[in-house]
N, C-alpha and C. Protein backbone atom coordinates (compact mmCIF):
# COMPACT_ATOMS: atom_id res chain seq x y z
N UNK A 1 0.82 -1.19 0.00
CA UNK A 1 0.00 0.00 0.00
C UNK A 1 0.87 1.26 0.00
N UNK A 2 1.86 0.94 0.72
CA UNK A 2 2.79 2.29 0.72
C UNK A 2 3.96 2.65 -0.67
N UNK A 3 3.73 1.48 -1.45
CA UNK A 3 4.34 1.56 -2.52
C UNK A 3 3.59 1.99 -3.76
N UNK A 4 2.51 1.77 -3.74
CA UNK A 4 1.13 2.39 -4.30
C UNK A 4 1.07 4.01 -4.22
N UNK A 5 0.98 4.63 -2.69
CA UNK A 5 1.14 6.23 -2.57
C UNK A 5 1.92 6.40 -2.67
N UNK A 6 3.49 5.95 -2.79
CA UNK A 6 4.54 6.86 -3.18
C UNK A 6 4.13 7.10 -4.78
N UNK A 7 4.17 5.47 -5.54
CA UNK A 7 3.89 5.42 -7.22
C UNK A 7 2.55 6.47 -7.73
N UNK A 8 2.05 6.92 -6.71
CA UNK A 8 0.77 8.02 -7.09
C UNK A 8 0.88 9.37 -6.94
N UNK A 9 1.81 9.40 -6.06
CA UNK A 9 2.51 10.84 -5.55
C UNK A 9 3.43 11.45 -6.78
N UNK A 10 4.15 10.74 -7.20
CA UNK A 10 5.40 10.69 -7.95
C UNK A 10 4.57 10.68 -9.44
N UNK A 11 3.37 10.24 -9.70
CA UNK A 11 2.74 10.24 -10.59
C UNK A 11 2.22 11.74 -10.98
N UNK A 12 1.44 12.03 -10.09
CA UNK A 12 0.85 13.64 -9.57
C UNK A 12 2.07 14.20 -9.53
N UNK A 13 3.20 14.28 -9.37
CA UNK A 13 4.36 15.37 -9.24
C UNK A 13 4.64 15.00 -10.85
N UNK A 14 4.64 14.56 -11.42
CA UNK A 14 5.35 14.68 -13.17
C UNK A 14 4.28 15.49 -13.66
N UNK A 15 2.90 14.92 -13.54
CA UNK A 15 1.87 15.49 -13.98
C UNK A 15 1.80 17.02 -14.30
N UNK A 16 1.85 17.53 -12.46
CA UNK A 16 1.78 18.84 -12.40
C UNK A 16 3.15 19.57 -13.32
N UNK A 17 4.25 18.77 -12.76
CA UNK A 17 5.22 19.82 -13.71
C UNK A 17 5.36 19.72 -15.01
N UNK A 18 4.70 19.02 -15.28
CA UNK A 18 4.71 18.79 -17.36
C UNK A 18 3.87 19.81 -17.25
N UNK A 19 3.05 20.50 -16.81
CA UNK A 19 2.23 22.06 -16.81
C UNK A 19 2.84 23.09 -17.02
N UNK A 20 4.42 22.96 -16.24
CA UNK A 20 5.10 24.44 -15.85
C UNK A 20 5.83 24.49 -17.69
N UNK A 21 5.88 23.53 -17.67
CA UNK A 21 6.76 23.83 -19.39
C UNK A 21 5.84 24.78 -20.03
N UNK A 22 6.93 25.83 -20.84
CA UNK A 22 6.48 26.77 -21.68
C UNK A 22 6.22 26.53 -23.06
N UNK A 23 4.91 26.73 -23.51
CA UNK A 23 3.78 26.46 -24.32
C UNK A 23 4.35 27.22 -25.72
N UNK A 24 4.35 25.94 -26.60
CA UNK A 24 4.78 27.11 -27.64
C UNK A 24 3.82 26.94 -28.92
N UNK A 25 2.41 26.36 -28.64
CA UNK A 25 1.50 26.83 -29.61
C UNK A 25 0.35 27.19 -28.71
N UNK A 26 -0.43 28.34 -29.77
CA UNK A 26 -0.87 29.03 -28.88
C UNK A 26 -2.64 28.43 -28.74
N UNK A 27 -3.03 28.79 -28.08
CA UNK A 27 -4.63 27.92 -27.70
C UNK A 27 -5.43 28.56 -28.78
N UNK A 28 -5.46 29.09 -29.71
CA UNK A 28 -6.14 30.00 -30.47
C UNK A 28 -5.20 30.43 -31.65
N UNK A 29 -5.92 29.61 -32.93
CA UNK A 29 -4.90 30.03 -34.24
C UNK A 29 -4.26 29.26 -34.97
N UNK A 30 -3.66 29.50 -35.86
CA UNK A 30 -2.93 28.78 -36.28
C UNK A 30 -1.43 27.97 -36.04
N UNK A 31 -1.23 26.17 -36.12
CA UNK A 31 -0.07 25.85 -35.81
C UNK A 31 0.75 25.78 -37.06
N UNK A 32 2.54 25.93 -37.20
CA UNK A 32 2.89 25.66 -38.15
C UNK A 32 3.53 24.68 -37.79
N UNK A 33 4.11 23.60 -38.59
CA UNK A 33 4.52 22.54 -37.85
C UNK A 33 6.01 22.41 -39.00
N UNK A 34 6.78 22.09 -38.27
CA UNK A 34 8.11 21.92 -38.56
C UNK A 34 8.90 20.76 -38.21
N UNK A 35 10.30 20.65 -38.63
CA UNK A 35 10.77 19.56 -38.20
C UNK A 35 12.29 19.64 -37.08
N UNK A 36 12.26 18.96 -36.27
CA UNK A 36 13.01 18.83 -35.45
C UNK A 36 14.34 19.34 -36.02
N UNK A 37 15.54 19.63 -35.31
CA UNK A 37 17.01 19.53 -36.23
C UNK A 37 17.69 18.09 -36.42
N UNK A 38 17.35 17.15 -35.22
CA UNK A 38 17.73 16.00 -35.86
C UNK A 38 16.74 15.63 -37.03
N UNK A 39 15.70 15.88 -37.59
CA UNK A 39 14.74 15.48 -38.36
C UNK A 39 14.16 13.76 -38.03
N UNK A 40 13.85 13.62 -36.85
CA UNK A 40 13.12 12.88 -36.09
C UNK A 40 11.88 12.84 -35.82
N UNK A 41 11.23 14.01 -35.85
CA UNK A 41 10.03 14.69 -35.15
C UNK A 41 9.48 15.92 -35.74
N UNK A 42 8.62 16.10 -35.62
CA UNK A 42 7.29 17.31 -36.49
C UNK A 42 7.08 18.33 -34.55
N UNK A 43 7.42 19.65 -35.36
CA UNK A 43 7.34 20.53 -33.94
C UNK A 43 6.23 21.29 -34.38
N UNK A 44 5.22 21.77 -33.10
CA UNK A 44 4.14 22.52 -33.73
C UNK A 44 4.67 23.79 -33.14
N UNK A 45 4.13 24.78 -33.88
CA UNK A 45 5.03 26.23 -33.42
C UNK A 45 3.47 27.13 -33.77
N UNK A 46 2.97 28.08 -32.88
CA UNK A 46 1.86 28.90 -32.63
C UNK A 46 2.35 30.32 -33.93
N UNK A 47 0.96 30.43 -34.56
CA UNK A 47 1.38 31.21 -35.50
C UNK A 47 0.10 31.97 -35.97
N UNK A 48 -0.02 33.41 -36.01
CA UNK A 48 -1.03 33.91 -36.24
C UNK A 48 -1.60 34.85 -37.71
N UNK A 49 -2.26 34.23 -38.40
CA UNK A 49 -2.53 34.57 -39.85
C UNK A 49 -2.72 35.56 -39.86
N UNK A 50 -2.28 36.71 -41.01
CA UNK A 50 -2.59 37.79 -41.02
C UNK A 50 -3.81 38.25 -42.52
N UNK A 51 -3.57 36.99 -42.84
CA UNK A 51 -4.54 36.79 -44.56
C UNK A 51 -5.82 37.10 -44.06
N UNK A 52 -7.17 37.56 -44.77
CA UNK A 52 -7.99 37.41 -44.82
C UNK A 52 -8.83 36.60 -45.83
N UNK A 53 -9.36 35.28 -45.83
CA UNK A 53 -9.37 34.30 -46.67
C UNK A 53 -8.81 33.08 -47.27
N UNK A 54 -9.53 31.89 -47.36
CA UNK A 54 -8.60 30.76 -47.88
C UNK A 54 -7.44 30.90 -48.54
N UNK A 55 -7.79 31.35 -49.86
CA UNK A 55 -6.52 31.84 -51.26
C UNK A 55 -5.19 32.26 -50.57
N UNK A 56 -5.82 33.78 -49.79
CA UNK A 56 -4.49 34.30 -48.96
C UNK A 56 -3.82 33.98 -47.56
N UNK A 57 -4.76 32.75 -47.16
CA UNK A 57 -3.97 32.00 -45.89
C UNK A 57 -3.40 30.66 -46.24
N UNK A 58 -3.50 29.74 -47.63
CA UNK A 58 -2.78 29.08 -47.99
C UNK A 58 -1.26 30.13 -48.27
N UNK A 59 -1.79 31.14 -49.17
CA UNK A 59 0.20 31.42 -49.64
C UNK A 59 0.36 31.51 -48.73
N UNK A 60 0.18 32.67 -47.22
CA UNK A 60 0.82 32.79 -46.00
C UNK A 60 1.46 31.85 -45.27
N UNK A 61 0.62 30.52 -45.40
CA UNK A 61 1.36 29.39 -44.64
C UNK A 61 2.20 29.08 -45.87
N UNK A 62 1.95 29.00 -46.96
CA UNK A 62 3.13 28.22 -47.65
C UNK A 62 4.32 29.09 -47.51
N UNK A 63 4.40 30.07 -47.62
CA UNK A 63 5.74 31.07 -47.38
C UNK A 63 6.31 30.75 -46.33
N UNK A 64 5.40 30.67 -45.01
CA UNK A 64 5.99 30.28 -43.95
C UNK A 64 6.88 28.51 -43.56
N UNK A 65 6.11 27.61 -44.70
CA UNK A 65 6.78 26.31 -44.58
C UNK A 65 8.03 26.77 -45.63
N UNK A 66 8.03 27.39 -46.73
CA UNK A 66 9.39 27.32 -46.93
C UNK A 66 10.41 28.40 -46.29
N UNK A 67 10.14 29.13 -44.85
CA UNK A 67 11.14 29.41 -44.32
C UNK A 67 12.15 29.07 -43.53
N UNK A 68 12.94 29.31 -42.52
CA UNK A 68 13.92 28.97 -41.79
C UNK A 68 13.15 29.80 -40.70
N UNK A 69 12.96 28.83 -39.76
CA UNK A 69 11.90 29.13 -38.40
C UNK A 69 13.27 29.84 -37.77
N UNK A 70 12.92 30.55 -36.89
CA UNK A 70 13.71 31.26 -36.11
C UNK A 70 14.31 30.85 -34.84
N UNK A 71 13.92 29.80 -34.77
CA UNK A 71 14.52 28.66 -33.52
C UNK A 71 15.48 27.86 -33.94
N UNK A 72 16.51 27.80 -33.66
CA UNK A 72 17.93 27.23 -34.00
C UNK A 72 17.53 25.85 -34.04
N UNK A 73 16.87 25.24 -33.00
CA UNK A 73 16.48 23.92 -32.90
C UNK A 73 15.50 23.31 -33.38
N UNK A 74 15.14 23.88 -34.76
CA UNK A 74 14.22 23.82 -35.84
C UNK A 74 14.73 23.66 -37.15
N UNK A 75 13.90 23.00 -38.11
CA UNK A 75 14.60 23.01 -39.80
C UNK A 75 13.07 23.54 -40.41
N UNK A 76 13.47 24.03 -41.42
CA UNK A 76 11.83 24.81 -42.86
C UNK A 76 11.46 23.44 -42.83
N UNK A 77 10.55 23.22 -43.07
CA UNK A 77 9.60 22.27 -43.46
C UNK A 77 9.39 21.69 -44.95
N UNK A 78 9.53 22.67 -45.86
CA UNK A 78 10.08 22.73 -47.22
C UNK A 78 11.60 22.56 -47.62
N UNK A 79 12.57 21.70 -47.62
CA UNK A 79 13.50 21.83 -47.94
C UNK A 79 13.78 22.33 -48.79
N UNK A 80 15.07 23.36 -48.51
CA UNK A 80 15.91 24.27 -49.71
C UNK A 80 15.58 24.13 -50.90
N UNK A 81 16.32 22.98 -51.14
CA UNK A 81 16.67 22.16 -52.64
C UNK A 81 15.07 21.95 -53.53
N UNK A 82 14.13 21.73 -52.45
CA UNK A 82 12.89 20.92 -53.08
C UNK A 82 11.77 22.59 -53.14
N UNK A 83 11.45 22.76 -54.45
CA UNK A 83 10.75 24.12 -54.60
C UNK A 83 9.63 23.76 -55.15
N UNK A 84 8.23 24.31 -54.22
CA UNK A 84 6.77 24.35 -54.68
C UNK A 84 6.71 24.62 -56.20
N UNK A 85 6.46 23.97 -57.15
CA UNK A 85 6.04 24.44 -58.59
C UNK A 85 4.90 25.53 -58.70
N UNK A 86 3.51 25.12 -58.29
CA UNK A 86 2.27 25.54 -57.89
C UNK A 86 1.26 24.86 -57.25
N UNK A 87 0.30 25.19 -56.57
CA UNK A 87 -0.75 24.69 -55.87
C UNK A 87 -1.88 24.86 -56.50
N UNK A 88 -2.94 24.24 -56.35
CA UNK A 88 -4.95 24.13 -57.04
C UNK A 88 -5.82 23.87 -56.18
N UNK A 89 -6.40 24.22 -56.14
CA UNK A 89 -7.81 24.13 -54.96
C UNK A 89 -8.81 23.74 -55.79
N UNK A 90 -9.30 22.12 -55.81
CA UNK A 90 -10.75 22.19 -56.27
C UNK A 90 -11.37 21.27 -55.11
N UNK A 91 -12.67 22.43 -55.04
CA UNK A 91 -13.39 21.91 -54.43
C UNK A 91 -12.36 22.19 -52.83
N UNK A 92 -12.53 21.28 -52.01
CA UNK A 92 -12.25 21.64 -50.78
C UNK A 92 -10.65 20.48 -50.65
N UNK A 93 -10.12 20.40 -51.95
CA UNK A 93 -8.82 19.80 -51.97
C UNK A 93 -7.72 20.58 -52.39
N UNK A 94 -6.89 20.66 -51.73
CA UNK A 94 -5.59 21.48 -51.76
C UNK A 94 -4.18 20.47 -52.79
N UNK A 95 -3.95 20.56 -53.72
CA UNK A 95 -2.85 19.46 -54.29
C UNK A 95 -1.77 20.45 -54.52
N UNK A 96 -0.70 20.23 -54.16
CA UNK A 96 0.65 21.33 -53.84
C UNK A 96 1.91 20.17 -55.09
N UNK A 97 2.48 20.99 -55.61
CA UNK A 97 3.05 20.39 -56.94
C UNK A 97 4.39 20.73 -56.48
N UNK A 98 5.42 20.12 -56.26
CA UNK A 98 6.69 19.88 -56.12
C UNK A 98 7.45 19.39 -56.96
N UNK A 99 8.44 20.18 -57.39
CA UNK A 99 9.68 19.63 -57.89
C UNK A 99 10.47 18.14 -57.47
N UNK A 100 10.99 18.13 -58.30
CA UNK A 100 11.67 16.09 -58.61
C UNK A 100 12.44 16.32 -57.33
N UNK A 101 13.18 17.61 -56.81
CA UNK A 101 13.95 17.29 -55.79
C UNK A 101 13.26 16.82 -54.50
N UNK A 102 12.03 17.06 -54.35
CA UNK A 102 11.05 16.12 -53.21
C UNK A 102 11.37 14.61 -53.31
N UNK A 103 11.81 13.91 -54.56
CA UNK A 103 11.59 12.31 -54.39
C UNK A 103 12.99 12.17 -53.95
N UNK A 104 14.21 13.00 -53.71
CA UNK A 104 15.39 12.67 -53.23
C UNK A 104 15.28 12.87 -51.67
N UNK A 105 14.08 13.18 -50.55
CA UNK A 105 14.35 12.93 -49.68
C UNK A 105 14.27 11.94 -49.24
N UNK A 106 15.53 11.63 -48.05
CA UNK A 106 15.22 10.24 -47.41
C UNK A 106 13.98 9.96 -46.67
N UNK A 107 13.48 8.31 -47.06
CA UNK A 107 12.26 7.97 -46.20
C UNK A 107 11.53 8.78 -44.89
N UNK A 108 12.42 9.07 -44.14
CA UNK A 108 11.78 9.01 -42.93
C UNK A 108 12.11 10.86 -43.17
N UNK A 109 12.97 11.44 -43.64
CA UNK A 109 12.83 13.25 -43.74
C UNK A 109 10.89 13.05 -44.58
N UNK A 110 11.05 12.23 -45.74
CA UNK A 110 10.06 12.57 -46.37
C UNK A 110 8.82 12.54 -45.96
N UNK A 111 8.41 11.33 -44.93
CA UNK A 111 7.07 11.06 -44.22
C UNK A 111 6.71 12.28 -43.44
N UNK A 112 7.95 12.57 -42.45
CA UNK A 112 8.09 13.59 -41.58
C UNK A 112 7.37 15.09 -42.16
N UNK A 113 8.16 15.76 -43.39
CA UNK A 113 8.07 16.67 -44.36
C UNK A 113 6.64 16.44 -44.73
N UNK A 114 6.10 15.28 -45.27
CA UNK A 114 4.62 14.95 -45.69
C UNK A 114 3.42 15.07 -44.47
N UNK A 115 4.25 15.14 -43.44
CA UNK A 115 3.41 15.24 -42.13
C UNK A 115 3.25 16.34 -41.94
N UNK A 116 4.12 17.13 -41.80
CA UNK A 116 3.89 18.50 -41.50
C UNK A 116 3.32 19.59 -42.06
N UNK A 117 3.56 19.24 -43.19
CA UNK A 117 3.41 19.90 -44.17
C UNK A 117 1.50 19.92 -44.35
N UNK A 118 1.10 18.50 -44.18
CA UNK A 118 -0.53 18.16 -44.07
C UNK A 118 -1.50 18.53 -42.93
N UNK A 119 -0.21 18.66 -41.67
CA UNK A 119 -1.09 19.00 -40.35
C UNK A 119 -1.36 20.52 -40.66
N UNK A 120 -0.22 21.00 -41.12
CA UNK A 120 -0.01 22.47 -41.54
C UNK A 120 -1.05 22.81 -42.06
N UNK A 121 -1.56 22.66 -43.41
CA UNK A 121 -2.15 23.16 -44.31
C UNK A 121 -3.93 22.80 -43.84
N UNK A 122 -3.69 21.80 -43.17
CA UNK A 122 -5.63 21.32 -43.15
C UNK A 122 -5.88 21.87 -41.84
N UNK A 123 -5.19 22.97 -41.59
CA UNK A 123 -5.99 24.19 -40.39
C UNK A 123 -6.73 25.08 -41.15
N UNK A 124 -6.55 25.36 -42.62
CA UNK A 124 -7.41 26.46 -43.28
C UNK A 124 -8.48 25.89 -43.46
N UNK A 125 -9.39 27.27 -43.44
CA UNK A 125 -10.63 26.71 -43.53
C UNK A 125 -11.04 26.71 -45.26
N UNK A 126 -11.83 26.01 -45.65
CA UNK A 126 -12.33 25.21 -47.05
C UNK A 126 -11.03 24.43 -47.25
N UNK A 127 -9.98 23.84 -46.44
CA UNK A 127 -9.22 22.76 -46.94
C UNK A 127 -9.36 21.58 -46.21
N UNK A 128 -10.14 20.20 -46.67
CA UNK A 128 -10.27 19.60 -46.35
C UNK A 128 -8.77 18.23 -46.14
N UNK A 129 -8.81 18.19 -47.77
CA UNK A 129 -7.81 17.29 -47.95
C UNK A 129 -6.78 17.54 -48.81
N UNK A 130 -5.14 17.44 -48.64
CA UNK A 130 -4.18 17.74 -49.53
C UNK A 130 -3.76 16.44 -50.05
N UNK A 131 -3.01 16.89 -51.66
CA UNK A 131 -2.86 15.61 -52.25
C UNK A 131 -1.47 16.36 -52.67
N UNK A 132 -0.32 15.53 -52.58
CA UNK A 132 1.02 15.87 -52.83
C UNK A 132 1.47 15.37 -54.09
N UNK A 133 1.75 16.29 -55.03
CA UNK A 133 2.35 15.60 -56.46
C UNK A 133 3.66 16.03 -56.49
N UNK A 134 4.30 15.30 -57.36
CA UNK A 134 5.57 16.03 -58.35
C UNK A 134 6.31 15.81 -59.22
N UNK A 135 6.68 17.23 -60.23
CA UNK A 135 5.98 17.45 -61.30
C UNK A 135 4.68 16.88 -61.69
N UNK A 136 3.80 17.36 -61.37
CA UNK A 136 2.04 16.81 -61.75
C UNK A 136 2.06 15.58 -61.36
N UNK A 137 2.75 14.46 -61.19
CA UNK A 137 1.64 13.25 -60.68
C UNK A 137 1.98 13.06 -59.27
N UNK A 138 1.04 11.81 -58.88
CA UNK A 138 0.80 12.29 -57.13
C UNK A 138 1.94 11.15 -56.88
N UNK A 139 2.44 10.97 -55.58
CA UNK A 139 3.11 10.84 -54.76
C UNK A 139 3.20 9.21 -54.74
N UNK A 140 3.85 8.64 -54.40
CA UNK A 140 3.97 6.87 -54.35
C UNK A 140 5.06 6.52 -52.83
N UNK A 141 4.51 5.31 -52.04
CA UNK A 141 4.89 4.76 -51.22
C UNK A 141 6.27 3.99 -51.72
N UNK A 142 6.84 3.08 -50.88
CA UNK A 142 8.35 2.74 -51.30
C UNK A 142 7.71 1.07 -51.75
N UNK A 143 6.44 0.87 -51.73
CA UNK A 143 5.59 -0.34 -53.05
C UNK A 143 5.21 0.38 -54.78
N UNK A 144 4.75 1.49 -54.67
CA UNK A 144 4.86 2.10 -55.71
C UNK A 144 3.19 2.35 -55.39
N UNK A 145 2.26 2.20 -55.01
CA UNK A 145 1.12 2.93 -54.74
C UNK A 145 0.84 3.91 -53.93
N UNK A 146 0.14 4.84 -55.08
CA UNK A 146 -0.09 5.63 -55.11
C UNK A 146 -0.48 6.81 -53.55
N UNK A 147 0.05 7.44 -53.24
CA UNK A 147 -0.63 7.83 -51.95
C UNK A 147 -1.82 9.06 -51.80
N UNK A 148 -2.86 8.36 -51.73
CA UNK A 148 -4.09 9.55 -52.23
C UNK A 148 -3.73 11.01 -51.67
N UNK A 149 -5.24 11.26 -51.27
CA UNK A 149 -5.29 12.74 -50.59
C UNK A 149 -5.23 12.30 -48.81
N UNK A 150 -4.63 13.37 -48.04
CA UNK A 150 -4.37 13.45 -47.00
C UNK A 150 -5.35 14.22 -45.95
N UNK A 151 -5.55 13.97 -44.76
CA UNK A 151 -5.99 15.27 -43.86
C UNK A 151 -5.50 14.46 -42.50
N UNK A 152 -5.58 15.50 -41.64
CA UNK A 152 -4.73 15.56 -40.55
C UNK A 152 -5.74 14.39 -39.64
């Protein structure tokens, strides 16, 4: 029994202090999500639109995935090398067209990059689902099928 209230005490003390950590997306708004510097992990980072409208809060976030976040312990989400061609909206689907240098990332940058990039974008509103191509056709697993449309 006494090994029980310590294991409950000690439970309640992690609890509470996983609280005191400082919050870095904000309860209200938009997240952008990025990737770790080891490129391990998708970071969500609090970010507040200044667009008024779908059209102009997709470019806003896309500008913002191909930047260099301002946290050292962060990477763009868009790699350098790999440049948006253009994007289409039909209907409530977002399909974002990438250059050939997208199929040279490694597996696990690329899932990562495909993650973020999807949590990212399906916060706007009329975007339901994104479909990732490049040069124009869509995207393929390491079987060779096809990987449809996405949402978070």
């Amino acid at each position: 029994m006494k090994k029980l209230r310590i294991f409950l005490l000690l439970a309640m003390a992690v609890f509470l202090l996983s609280g005191c950590r400082e919050k870095q997306v904000s309860e209200e708004g938009t997240v952008i999500y990025y990737l770790n510097k080891d490129e391990t992990a998708i970071v969500p980072v609090g970010y507040e639109l200044h667009g008024d409208g779908p059209e102009v809060n997709i470019e806003e976030i896309l500008a913002k995935l191909e930047e260099t976040p301002e946290n050292l312990g962060l990477r763009r989400t868009i790699p350098e090398n790999v440049k948006l061609l253009d994007y289409t909206m039909d209907r409530k689907q977002l399909y974002l067209n990438f250059s050939a240098e997208y199929l040279t990332l490694d597996k696990a940058t690329e899932v990562l990059t495909r993650a973020a990039i999807v949590k990212t974008m399906a916060q706007v509103d009329g975007v339901s689902f994104i479909g990732i191509r490049v040069n124009g056709e869509p995207i393929k697993d390491t079987k060779g099928s096809v990987i449809g449309l996405m949402n978070e």
